[in-house]
C-alpha atoms as a PDB file:
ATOM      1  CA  UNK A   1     183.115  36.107 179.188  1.00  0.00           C
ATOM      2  CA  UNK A   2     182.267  38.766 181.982  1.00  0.00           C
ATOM      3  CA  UNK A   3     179.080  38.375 183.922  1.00  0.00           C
ATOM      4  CA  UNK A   4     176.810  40.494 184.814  1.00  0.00           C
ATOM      5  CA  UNK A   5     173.964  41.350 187.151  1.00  0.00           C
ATOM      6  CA  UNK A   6     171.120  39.463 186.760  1.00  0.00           C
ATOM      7  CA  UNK A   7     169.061  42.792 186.890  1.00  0.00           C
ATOM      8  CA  UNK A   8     171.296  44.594 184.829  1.00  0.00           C
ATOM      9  CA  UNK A   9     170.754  41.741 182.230  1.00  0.00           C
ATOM     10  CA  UNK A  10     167.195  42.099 182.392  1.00  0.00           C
ATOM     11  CA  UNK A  11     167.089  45.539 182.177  1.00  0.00           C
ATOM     12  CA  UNK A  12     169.011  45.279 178.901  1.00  0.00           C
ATOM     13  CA  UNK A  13     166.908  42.921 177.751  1.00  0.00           C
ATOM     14  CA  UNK A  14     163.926  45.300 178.263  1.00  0.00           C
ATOM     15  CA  UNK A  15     165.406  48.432 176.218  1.00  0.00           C
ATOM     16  CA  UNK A  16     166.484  45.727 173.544  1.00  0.00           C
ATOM     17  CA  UNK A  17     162.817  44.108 173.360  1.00  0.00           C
ATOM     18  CA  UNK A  18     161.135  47.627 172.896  1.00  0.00           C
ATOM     19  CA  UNK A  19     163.489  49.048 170.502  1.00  0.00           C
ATOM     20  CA  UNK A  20     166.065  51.185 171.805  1.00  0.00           C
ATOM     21  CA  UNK A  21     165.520  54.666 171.147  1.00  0.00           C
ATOM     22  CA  UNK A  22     162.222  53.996 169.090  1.00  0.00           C
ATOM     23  CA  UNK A  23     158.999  57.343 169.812  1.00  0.00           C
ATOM     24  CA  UNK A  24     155.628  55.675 171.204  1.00  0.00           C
ATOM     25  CA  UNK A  25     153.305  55.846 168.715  1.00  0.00           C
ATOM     26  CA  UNK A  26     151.467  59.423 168.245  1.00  0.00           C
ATOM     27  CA  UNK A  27     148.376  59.964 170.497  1.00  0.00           C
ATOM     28  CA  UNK A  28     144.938  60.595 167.980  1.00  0.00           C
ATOM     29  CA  UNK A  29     143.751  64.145 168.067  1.00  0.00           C
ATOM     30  CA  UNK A  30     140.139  64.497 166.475  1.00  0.00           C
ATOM     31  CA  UNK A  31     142.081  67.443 164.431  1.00  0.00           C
ATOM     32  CA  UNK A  32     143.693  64.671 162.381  1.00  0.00           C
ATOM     33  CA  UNK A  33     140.297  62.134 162.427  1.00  0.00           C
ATOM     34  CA  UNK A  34     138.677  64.726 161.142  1.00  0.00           C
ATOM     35  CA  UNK A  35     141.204  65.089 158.188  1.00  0.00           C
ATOM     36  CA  UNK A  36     141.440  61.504 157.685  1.00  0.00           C
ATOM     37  CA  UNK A  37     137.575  60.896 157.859  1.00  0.00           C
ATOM     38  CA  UNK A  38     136.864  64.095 155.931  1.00  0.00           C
ATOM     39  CA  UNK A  39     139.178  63.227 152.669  1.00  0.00           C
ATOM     40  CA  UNK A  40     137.248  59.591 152.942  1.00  0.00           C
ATOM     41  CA  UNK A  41     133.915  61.313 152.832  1.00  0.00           C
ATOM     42  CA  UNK A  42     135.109  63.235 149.849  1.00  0.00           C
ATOM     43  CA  UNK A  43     136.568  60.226 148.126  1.00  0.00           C
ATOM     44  CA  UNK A  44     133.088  58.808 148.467  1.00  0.00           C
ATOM     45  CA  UNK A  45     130.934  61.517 147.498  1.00  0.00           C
ATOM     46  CA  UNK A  46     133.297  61.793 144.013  1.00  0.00           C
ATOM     47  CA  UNK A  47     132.075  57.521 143.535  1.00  0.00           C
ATOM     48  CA  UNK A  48     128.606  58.181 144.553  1.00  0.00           C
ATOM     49  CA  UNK A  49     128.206  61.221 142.410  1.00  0.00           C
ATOM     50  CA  UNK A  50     130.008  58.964 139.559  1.00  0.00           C
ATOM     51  CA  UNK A  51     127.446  56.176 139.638  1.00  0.00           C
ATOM     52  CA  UNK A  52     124.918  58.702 139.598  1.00  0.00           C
ATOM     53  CA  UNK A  53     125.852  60.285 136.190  1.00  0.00           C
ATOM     54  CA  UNK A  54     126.817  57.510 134.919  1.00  0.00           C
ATOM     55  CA  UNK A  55     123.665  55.458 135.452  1.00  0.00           C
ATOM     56  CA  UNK A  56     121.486  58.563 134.123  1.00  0.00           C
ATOM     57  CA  UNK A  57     122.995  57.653 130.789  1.00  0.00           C
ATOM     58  CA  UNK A  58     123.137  54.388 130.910  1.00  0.00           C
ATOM     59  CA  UNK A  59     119.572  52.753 131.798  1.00  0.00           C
ATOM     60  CA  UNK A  60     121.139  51.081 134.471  1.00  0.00           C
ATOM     61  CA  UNK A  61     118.450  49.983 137.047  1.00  0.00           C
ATOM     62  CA  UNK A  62     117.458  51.667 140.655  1.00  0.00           C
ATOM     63  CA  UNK A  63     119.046  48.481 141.995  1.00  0.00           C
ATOM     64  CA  UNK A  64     122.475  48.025 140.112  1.00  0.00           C
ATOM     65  CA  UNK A  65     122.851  51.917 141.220  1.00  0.00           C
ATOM     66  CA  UNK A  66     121.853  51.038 144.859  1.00  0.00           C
ATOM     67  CA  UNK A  67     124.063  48.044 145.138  1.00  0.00           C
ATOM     68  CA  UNK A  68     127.146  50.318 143.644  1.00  0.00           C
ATOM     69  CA  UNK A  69     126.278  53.122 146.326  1.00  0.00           C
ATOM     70  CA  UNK A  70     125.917  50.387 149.066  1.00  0.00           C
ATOM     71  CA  UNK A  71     129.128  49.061 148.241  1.00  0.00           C
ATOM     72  CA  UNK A  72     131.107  52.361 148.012  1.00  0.00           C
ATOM     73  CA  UNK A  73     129.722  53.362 151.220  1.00  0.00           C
ATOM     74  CA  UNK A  74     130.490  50.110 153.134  1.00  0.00           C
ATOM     75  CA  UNK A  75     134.019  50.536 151.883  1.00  0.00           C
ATOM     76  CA  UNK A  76     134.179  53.809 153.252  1.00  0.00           C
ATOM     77  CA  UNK A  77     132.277  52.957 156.744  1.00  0.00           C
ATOM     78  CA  UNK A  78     135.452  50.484 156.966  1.00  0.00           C
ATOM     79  CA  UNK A  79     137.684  52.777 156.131  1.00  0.00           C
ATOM     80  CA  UNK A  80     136.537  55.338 159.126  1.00  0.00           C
ATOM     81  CA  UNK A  81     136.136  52.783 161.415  1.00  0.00           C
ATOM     82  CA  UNK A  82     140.144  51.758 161.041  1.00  0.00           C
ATOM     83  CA  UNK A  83     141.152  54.952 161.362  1.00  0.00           C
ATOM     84  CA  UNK A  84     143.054  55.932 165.135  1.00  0.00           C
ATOM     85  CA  UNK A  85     140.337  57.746 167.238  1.00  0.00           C
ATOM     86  CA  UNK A  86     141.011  60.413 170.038  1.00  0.00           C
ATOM     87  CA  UNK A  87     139.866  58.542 173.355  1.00  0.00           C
ATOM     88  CA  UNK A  88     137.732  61.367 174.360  1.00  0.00           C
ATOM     89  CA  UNK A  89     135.598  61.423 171.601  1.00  0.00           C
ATOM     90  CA  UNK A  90     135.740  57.266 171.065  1.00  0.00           C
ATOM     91  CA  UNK A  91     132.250  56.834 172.261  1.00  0.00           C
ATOM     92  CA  UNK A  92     130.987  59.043 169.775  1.00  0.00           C
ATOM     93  CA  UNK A  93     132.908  58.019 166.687  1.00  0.00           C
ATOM     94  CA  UNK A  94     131.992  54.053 167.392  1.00  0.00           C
ATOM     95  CA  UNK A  95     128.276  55.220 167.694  1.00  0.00           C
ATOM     96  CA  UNK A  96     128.499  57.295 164.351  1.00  0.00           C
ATOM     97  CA  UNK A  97     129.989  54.384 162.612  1.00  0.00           C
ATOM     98  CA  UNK A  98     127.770  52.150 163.727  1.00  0.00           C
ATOM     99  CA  UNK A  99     125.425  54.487 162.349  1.00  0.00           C
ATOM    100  CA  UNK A 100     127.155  54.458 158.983  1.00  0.00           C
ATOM    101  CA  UNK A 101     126.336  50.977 158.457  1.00  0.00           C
ATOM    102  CA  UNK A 102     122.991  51.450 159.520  1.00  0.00           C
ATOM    103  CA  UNK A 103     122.349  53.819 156.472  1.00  0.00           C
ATOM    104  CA  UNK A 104     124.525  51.538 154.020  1.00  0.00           C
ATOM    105  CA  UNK A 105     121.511  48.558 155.348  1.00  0.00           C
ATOM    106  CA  UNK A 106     118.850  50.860 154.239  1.00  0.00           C
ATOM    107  CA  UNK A 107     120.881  52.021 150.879  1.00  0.00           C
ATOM    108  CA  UNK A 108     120.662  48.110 150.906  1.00  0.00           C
ATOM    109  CA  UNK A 109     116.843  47.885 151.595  1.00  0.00           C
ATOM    110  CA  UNK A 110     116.212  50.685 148.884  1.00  0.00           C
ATOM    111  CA  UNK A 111     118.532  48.206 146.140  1.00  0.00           C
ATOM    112  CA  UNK A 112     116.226  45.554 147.323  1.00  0.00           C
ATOM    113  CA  UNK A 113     112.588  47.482 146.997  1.00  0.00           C
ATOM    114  CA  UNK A 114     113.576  48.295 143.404  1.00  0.00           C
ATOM    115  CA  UNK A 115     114.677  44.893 142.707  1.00  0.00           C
ATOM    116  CA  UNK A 116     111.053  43.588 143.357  1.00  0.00           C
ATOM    117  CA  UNK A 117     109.798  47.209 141.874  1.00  0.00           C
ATOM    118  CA  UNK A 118     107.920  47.510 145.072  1.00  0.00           C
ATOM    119  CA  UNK A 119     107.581  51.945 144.629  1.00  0.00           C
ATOM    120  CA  UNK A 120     105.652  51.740 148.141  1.00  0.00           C
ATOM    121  CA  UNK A 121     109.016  49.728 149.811  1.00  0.00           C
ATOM    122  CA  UNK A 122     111.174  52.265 147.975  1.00  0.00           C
ATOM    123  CA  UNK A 123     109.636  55.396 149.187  1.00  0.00           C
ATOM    124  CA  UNK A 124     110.042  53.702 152.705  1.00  0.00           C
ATOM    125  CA  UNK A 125     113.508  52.740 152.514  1.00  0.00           C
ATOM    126  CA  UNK A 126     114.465  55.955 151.252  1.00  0.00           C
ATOM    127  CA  UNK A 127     112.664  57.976 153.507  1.00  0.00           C
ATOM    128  CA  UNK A 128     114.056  55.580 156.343  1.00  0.00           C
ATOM    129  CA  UNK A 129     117.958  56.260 154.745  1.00  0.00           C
ATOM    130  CA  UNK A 130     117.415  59.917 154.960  1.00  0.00           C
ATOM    131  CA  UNK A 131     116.137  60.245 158.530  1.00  0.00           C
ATOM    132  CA  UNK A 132     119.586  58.661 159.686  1.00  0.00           C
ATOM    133  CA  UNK A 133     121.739  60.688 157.707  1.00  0.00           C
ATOM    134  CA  UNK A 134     120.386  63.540 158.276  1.00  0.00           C
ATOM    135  CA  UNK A 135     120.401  62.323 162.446  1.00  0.00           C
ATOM    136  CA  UNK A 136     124.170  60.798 161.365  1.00  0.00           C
ATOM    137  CA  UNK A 137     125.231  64.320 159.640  1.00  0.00           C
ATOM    138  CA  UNK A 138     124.640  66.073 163.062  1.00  0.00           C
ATOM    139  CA  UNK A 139     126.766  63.951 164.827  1.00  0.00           C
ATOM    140  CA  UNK A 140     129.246  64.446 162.351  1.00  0.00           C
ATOM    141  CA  UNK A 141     129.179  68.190 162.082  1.00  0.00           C
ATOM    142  CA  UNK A 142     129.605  68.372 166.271  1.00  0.00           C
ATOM    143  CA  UNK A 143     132.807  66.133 165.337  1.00  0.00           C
ATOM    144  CA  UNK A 144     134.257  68.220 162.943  1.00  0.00           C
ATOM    145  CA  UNK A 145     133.309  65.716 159.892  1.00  0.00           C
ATOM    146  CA  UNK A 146     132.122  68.028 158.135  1.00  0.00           C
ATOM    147  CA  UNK A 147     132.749  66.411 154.496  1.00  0.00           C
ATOM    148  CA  UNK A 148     130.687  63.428 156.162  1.00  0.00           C
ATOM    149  CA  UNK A 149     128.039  65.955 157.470  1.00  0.00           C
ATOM    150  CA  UNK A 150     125.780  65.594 153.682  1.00  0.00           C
ATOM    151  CA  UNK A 151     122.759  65.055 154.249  1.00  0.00           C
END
């Protein structure tokens, strides 16, 4: 068995541990958040627009069609918020999502208003829901988002 230099050993060690030949992972550009996001924002506008037509047919209550848009929109928020963001924008994208969820807790507040068929606690909610998207669509639109930018 030959022996080698300790640092030599080490250093082969190293290359081994971090694969050999392997790329470092790809840097986010907002170019390709903004496709990711976008095609998410899509996706959910095609389920929200769904529940809508279907529940004008089907006698579902304001609240079952709430709860369905709450839902579809948290999945989406979470969706977003895994998605690799460019560090220079970062700030911005973690404020927006945190935004996101802000709306889908006064989607939640509307569900709840027409679940005690309080019109008054509706009309707040609602009117609460679209002052942040419309602030949230901004944001979006100076992002790129602009499938996410619906307000």
């Amino acid at each position: 068995m030959c022996k080698m230099p300790l640092a030599l050993a080490a250093a082969l060690a190293a290359i081994a541990a971090t694969g050999c030949g392997s790329t470092p992972a790809p840097v986010a550009t907002l170019t390709h958040f903004d496709a990711q996001s976008n095609a998410i924002c899509v996706r959910l506008s095609q389920e929200q627009a769904a529940i809508e037509a279907r529940s004008r047919f089907s006698g579902e209550t304001g609240q079952t069609v709430w709860r369905e848009i709450v839902a579809v929109s948290r999945a989406a928020d979470v969706k977003v918020k895994a998605l690799p963001t460019p560090s220079a924008q970062a700030g911005t994208i973690e404020r927006l999502i945190a935004a996101y969820f802000e709306e889908a807790r006064d989607e939640d507040n509307i569900a709840n208003a027409y679940g005690s068929g309080d019109t008054a606690a509706v009309e707040t909610a609602y009117s609460n829901f679209i002052g942040l998207a419309r602030r949230d669509a901004a944001v979006a639109r100076s992002l790129g988002m602009i499938a996410c930018a619906k307000a």
